[in-house]
N, C-alpha and C. Protein backbone atom coordinates (compact mmCIF):
# COMPACT_ATOMS: atom_id res chain seq x y z
N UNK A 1 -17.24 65.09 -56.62
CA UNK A 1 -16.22 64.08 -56.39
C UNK A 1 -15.60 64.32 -55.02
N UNK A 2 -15.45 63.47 -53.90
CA UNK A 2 -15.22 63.42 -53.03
C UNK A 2 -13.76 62.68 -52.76
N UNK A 3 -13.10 62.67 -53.48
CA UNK A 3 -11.61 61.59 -53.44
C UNK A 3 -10.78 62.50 -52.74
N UNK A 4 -9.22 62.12 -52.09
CA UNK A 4 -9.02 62.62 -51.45
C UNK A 4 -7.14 62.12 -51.52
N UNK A 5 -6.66 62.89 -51.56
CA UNK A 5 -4.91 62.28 -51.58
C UNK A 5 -4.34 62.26 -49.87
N UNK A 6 -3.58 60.93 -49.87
CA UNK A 6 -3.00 60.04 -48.64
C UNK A 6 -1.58 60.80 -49.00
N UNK A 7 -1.51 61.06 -47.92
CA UNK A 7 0.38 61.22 -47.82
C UNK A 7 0.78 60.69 -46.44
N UNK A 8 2.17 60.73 -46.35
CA UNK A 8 2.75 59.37 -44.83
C UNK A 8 3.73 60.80 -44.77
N UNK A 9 3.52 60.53 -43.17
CA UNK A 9 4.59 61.68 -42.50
C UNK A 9 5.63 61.24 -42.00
N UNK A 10 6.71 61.67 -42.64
CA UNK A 10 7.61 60.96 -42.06
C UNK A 10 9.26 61.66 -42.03
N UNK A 11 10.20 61.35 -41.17
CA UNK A 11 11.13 62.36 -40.82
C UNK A 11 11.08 64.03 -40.95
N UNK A 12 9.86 64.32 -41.00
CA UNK A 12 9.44 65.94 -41.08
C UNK A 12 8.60 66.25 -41.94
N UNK A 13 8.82 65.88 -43.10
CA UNK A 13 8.09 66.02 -44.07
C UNK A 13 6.58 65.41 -44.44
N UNK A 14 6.00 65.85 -45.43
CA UNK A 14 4.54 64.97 -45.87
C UNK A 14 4.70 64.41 -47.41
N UNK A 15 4.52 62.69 -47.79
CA UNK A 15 4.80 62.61 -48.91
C UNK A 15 3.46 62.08 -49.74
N UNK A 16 2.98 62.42 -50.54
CA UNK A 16 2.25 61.98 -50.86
C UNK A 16 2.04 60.19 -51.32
N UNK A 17 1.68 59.38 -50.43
CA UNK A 17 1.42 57.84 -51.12
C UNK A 17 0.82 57.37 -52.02
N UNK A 18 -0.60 58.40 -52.08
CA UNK A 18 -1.52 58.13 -53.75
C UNK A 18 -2.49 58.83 -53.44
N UNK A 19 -2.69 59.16 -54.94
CA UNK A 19 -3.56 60.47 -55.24
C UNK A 19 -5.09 59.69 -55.15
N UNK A 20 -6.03 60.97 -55.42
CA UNK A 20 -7.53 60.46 -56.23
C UNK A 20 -7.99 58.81 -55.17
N UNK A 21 -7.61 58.59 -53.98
CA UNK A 21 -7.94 57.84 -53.03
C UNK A 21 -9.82 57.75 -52.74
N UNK A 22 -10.02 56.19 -53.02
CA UNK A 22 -12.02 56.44 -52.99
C UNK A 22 -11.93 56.20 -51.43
N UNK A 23 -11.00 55.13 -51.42
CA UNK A 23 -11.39 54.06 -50.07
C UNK A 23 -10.11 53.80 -49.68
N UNK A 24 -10.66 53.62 -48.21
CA UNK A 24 -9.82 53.79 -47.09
C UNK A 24 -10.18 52.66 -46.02
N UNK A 25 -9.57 51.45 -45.92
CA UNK A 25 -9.77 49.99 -45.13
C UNK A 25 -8.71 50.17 -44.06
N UNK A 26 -9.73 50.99 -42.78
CA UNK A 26 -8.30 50.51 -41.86
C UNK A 26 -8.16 48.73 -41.37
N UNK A 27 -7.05 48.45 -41.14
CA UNK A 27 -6.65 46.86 -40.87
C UNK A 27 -5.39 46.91 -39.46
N UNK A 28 -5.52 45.89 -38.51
CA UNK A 28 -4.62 45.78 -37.72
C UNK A 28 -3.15 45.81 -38.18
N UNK A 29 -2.74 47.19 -37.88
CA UNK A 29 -1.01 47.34 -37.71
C UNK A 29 -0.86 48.06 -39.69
N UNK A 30 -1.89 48.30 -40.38
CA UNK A 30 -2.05 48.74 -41.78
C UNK A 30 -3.18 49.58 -41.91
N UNK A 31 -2.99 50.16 -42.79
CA UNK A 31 -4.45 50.55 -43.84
C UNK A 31 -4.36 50.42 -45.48
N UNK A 32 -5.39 49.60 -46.04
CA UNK A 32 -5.63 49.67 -47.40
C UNK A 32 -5.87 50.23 -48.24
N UNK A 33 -5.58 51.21 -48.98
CA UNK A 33 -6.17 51.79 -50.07
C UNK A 33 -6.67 51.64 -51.51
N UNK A 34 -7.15 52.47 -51.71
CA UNK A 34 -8.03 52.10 -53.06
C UNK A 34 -8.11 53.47 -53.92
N UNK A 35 -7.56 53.77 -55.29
CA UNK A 35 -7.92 54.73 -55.76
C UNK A 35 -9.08 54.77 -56.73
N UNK A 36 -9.72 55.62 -57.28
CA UNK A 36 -10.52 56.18 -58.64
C UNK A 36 -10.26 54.11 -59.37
N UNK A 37 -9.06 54.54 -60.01
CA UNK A 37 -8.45 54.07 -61.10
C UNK A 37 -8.57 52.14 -60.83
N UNK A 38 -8.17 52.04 -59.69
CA UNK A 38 -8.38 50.77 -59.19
C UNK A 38 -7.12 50.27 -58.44
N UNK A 39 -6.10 51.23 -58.20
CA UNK A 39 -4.59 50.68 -57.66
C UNK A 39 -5.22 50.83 -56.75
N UNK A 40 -4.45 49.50 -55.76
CA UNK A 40 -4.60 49.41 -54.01
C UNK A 40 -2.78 49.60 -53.90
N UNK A 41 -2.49 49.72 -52.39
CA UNK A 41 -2.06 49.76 -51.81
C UNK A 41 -1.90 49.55 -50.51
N UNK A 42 -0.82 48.76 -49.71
CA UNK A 42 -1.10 48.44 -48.34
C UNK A 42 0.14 49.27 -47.66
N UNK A 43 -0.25 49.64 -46.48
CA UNK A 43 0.61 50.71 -45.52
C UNK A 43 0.53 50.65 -44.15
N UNK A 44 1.79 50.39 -43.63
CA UNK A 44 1.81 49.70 -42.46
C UNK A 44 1.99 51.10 -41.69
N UNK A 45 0.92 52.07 -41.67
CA UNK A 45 0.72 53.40 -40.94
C UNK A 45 -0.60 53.50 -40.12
N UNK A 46 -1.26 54.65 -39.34
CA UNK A 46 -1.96 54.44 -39.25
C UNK A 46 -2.55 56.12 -39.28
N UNK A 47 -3.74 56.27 -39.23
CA UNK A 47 -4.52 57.86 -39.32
C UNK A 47 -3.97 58.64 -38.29
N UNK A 48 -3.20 59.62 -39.06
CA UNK A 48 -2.97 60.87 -37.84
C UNK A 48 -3.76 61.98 -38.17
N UNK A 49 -4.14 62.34 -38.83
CA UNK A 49 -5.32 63.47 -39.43
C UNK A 49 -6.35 63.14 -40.40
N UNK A 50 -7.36 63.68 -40.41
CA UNK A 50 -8.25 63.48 -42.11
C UNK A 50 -8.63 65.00 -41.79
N UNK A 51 -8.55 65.85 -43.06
CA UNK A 51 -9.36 67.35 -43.24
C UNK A 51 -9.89 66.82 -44.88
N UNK A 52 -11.20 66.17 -44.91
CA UNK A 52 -12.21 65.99 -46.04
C UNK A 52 -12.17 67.70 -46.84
N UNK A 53 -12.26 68.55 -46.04
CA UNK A 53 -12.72 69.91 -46.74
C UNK A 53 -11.45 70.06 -47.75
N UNK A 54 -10.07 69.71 -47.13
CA UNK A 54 -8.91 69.58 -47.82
C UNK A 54 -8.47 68.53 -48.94
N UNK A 55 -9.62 67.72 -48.84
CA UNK A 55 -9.34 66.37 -49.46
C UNK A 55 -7.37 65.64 -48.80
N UNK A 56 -7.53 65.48 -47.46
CA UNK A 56 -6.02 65.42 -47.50
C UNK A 56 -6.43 64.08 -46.42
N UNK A 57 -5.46 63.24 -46.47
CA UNK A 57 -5.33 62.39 -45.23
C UNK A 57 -4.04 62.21 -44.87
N UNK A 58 -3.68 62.23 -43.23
CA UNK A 58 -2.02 62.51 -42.92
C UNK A 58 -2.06 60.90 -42.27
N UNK A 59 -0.86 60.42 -43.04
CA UNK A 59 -0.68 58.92 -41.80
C UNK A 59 0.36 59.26 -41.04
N UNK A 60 0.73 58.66 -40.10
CA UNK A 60 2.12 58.35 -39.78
C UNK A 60 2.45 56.97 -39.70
N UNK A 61 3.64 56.17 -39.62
CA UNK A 61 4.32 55.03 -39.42
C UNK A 61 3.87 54.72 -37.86
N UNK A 62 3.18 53.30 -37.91
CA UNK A 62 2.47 52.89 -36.90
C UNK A 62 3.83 52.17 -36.35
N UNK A 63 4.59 52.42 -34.91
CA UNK A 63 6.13 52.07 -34.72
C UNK A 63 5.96 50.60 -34.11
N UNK A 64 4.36 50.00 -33.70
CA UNK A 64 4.17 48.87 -33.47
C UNK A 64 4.38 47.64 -34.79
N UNK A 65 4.73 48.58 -35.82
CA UNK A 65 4.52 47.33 -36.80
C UNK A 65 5.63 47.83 -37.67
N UNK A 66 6.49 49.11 -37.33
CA UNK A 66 7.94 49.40 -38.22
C UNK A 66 8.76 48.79 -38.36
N UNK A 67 9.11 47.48 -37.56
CA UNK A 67 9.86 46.60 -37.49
C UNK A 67 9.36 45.81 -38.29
N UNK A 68 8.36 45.12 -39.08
CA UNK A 68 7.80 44.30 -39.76
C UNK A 68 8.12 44.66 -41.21
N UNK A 69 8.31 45.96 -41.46
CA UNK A 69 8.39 46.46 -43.26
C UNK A 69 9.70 46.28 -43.65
């Protein structure tokens, strides 16, 4: 199993957004997610890290589109 938990970085910290993540749709000013289970989610962040060996992905708040949420 290759799934992998999303967390958003934000004022210092790392929070986790959703676990057991299959898929990962980046989109202008967002990215989509998709878990195991079938919840999506949309996140107006964008990729600041992926470590697969960690199963971890780090976003941060994309500040071109923070004004929009």
């Amino acid at each position: 199993m290759c799934e992998v938990n999303v967390y958003l970085s934000k004022d210092g910290s790392d929070k986790v957004v959703m676990e057991d993540v299959d898929i990962v749709r980046p989109r202008v000013g967002s990215i989509d997610l998709e878990n195991i289970f079938g919840e999506r989610l949309e996140i107006k962040a964008r990729i600041k890290e992926m470590s697969l060996v960690n199963r971890r992905i780090l976003l941060v708040e994309d500040p071109k589109t923070k004004e929009d949420q």
